[in-house]
N, C-alpha and C. Protein backbone atom coordinates (compact mmCIF):
# COMPACT_ATOMS: atom_id res chain seq x y z
N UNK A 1 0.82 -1.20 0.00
CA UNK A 1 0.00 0.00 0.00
C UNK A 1 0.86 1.26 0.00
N UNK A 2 1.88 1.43 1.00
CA UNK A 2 2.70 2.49 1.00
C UNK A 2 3.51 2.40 -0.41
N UNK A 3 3.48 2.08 -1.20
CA UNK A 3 4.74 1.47 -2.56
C UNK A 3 3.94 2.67 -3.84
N UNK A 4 2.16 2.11 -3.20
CA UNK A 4 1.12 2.33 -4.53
C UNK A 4 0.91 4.25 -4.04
N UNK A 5 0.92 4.75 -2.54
CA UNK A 5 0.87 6.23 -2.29
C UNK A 5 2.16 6.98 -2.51
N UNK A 6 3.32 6.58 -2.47
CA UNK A 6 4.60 6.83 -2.89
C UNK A 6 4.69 7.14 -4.25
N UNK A 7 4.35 6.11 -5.16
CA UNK A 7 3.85 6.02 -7.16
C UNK A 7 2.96 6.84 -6.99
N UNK A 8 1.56 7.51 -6.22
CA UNK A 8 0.76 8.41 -6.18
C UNK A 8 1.52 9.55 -6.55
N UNK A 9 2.10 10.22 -4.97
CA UNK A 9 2.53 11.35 -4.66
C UNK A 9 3.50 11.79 -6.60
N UNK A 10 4.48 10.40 -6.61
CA UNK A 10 5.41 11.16 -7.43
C UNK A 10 4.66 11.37 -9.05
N UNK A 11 3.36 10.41 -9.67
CA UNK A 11 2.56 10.88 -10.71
C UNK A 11 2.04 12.52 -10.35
N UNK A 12 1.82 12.86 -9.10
CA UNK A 12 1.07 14.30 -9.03
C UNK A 12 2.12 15.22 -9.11
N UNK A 13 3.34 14.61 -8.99
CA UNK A 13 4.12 16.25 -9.11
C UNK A 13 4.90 16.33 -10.46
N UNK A 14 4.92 15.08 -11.44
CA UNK A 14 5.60 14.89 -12.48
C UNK A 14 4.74 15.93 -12.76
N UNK A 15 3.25 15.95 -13.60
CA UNK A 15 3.05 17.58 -14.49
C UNK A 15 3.57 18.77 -14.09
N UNK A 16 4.00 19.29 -12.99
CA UNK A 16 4.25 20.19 -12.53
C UNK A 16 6.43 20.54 -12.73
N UNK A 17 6.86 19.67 -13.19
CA UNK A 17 8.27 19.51 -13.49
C UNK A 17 8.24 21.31 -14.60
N UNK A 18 9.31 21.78 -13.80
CA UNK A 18 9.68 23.18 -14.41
C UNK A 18 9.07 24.53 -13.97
N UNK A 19 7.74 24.04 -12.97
CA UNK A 19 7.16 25.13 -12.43
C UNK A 19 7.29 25.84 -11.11
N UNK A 20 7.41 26.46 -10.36
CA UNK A 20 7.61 27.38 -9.41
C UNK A 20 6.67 26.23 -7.85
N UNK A 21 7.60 26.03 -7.07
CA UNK A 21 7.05 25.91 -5.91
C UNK A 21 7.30 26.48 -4.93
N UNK A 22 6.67 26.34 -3.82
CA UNK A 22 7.16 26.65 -2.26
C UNK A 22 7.20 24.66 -1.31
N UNK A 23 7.99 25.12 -0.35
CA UNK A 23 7.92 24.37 0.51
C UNK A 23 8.33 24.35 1.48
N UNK A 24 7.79 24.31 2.51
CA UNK A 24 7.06 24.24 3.87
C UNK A 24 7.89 22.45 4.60
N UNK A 25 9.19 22.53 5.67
CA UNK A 25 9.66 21.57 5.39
C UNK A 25 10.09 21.72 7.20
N UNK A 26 10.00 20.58 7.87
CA UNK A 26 10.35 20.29 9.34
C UNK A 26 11.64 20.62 9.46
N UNK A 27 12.11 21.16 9.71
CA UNK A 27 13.63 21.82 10.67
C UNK A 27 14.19 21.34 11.79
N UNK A 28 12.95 20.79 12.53
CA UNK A 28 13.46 20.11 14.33
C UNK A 28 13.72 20.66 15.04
N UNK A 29 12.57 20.15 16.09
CA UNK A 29 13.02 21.18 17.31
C UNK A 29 12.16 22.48 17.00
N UNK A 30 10.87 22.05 16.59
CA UNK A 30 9.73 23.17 16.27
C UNK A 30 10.31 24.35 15.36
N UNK A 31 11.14 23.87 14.47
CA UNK A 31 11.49 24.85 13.23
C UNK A 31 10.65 24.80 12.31
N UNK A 32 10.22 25.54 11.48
CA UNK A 32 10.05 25.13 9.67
C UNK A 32 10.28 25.93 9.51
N UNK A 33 11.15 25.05 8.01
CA UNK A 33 11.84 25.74 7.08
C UNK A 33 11.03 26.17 5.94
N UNK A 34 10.94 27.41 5.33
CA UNK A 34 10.31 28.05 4.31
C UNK A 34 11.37 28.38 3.12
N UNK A 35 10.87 27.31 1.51
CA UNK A 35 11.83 27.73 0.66
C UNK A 35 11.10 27.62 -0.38
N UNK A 36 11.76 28.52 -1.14
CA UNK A 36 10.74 28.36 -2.81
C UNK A 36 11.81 28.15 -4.35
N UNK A 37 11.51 27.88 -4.95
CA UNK A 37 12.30 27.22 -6.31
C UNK A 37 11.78 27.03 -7.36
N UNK A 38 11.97 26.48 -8.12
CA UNK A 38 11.70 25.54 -9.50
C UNK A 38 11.75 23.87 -9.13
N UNK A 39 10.47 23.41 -9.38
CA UNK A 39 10.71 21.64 -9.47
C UNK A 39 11.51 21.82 -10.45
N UNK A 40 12.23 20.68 -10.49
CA UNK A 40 13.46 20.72 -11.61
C UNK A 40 13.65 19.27 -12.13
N UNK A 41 13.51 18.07 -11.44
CA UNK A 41 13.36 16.66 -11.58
C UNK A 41 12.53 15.99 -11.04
N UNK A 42 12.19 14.82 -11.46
CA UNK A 42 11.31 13.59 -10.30
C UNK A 42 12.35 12.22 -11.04
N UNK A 43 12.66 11.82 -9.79
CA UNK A 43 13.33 10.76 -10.03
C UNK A 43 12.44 9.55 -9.36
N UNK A 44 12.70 8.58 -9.39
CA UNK A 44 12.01 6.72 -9.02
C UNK A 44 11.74 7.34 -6.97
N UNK A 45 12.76 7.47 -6.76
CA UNK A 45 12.90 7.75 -5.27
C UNK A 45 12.69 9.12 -4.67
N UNK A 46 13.02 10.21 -5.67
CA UNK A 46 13.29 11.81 -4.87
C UNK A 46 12.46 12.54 -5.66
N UNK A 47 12.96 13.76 -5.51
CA UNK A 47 12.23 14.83 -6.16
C UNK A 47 13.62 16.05 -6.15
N UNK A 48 13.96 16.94 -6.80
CA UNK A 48 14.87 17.83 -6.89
C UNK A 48 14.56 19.05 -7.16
N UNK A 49 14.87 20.09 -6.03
CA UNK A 49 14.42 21.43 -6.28
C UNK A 49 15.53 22.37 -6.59
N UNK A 50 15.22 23.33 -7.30
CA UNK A 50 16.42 24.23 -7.59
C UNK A 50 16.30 25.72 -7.06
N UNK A 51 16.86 25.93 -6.28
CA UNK A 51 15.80 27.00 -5.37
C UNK A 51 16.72 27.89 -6.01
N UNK A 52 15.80 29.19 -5.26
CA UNK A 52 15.83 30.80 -5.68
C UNK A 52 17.45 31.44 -5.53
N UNK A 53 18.41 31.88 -6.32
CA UNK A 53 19.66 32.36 -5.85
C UNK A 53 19.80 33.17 -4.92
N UNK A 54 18.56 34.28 -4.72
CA UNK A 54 19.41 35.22 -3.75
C UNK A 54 18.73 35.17 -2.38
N UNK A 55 18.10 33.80 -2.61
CA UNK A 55 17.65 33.28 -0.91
C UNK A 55 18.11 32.61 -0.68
N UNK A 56 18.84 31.60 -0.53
CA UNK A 56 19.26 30.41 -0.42
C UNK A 56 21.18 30.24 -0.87
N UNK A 57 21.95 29.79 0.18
CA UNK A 57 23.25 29.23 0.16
C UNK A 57 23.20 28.33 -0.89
N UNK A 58 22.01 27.28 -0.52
CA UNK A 58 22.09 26.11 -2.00
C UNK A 58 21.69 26.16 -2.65
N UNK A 59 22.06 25.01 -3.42
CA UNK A 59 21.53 25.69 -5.34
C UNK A 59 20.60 24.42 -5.73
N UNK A 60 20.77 23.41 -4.86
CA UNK A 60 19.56 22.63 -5.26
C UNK A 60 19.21 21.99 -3.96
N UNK A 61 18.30 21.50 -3.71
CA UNK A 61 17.55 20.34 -2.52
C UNK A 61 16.82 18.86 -3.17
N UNK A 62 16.93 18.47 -2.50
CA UNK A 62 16.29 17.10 -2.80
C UNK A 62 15.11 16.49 -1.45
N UNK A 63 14.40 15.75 -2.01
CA UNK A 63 13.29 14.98 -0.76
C UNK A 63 12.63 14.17 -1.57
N UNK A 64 12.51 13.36 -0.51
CA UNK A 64 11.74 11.71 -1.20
C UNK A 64 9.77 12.07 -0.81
N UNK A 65 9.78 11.19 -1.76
CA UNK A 65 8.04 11.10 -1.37
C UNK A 65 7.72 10.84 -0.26
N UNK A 66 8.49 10.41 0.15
CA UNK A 66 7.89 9.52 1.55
C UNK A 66 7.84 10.94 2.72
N UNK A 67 8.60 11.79 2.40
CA UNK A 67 8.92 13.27 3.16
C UNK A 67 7.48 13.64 2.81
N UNK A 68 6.81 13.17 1.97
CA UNK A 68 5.42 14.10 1.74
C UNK A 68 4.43 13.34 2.32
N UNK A 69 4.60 11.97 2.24
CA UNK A 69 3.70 10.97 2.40
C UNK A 69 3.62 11.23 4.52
N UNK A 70 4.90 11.42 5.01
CA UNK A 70 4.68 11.53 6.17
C UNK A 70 4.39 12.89 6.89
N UNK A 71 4.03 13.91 5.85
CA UNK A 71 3.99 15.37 6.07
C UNK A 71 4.95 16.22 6.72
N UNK A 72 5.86 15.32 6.62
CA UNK A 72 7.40 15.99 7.09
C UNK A 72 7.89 17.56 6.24
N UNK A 73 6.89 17.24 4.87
CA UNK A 73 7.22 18.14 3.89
C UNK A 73 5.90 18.37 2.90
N UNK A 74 5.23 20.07 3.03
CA UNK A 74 4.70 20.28 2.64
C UNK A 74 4.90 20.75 0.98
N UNK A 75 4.68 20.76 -0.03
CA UNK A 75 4.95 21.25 -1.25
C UNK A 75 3.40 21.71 -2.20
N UNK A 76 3.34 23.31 -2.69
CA UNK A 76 2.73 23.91 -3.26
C UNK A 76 2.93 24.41 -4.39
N UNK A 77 2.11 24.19 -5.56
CA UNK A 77 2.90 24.20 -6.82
C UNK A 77 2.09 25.78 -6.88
N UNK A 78 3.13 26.97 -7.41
CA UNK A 78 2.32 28.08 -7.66
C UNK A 78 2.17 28.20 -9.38
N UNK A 79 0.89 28.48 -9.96
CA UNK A 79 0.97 28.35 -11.53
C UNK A 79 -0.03 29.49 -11.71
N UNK A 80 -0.40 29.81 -12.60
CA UNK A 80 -1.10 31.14 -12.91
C UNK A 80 -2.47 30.38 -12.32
N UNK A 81 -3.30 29.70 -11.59
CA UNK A 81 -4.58 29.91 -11.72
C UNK A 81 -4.75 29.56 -10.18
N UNK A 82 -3.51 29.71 -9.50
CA UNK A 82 -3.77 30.08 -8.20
C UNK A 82 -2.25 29.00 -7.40
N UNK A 83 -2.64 28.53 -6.33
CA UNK A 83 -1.90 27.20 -5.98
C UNK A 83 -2.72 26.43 -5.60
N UNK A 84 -1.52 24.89 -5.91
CA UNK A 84 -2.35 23.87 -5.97
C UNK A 84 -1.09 23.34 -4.88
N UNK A 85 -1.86 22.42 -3.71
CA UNK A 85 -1.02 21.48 -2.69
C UNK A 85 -1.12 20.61 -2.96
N UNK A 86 0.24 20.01 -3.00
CA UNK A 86 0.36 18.28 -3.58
C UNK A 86 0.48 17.33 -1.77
N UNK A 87 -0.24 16.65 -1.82
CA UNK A 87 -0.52 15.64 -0.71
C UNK A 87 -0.91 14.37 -1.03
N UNK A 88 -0.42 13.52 0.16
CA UNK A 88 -1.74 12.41 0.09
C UNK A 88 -2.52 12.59 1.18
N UNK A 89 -3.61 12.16 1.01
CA UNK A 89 -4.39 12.05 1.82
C UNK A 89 -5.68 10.32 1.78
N UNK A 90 -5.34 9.88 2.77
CA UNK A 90 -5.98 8.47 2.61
C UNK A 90 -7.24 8.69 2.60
N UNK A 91 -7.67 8.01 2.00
CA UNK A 91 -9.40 7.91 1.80
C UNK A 91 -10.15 6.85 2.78
């Protein structure tokens, strides 16, 4: 079951490859981290972001589905007709 919401999560963010996100991501120790980018890849296992230059030290990030699947990591795709939040959510 977790194999088939994992193959979920990463079909919902493949259309979105090249478009502008934010994400909303656990820090520890009651942090979150707030960063925004370009999706840039979806790989079998991860996802790869290429964040903003003059916010950010790094030039890319990475996180697995499973970071979404356990809400460790929120991700919002921004596109002209508003934003859309990529989740699972069990039925």
């Amino acid at each position: 079951m977790a194999k088939n919401a994992l193959l979920e999560i990463k079909r919902s963010l493949e259309p979105h490859v090249g478009q502008k996100i934010m994400l909303r991501a656990n820090g520890g120790r009651r942090k979150t981290i707030e960063r925004s980018g370009v999706l840039e890849e979806t790989y079998p296992s991860v996802f790869i972001v290429k964040l903003d230059q003059e916010q950010h030290a790094f030039k890319r990030v990475s996180y697995s589905y499973a970071d979404i699947l356990t809400e460790s990591v929120e991700v919002t795709v921004c596109n002209d007709d508003g934003q859309v939040r990529i989740s699972y959510l069990q039925q």
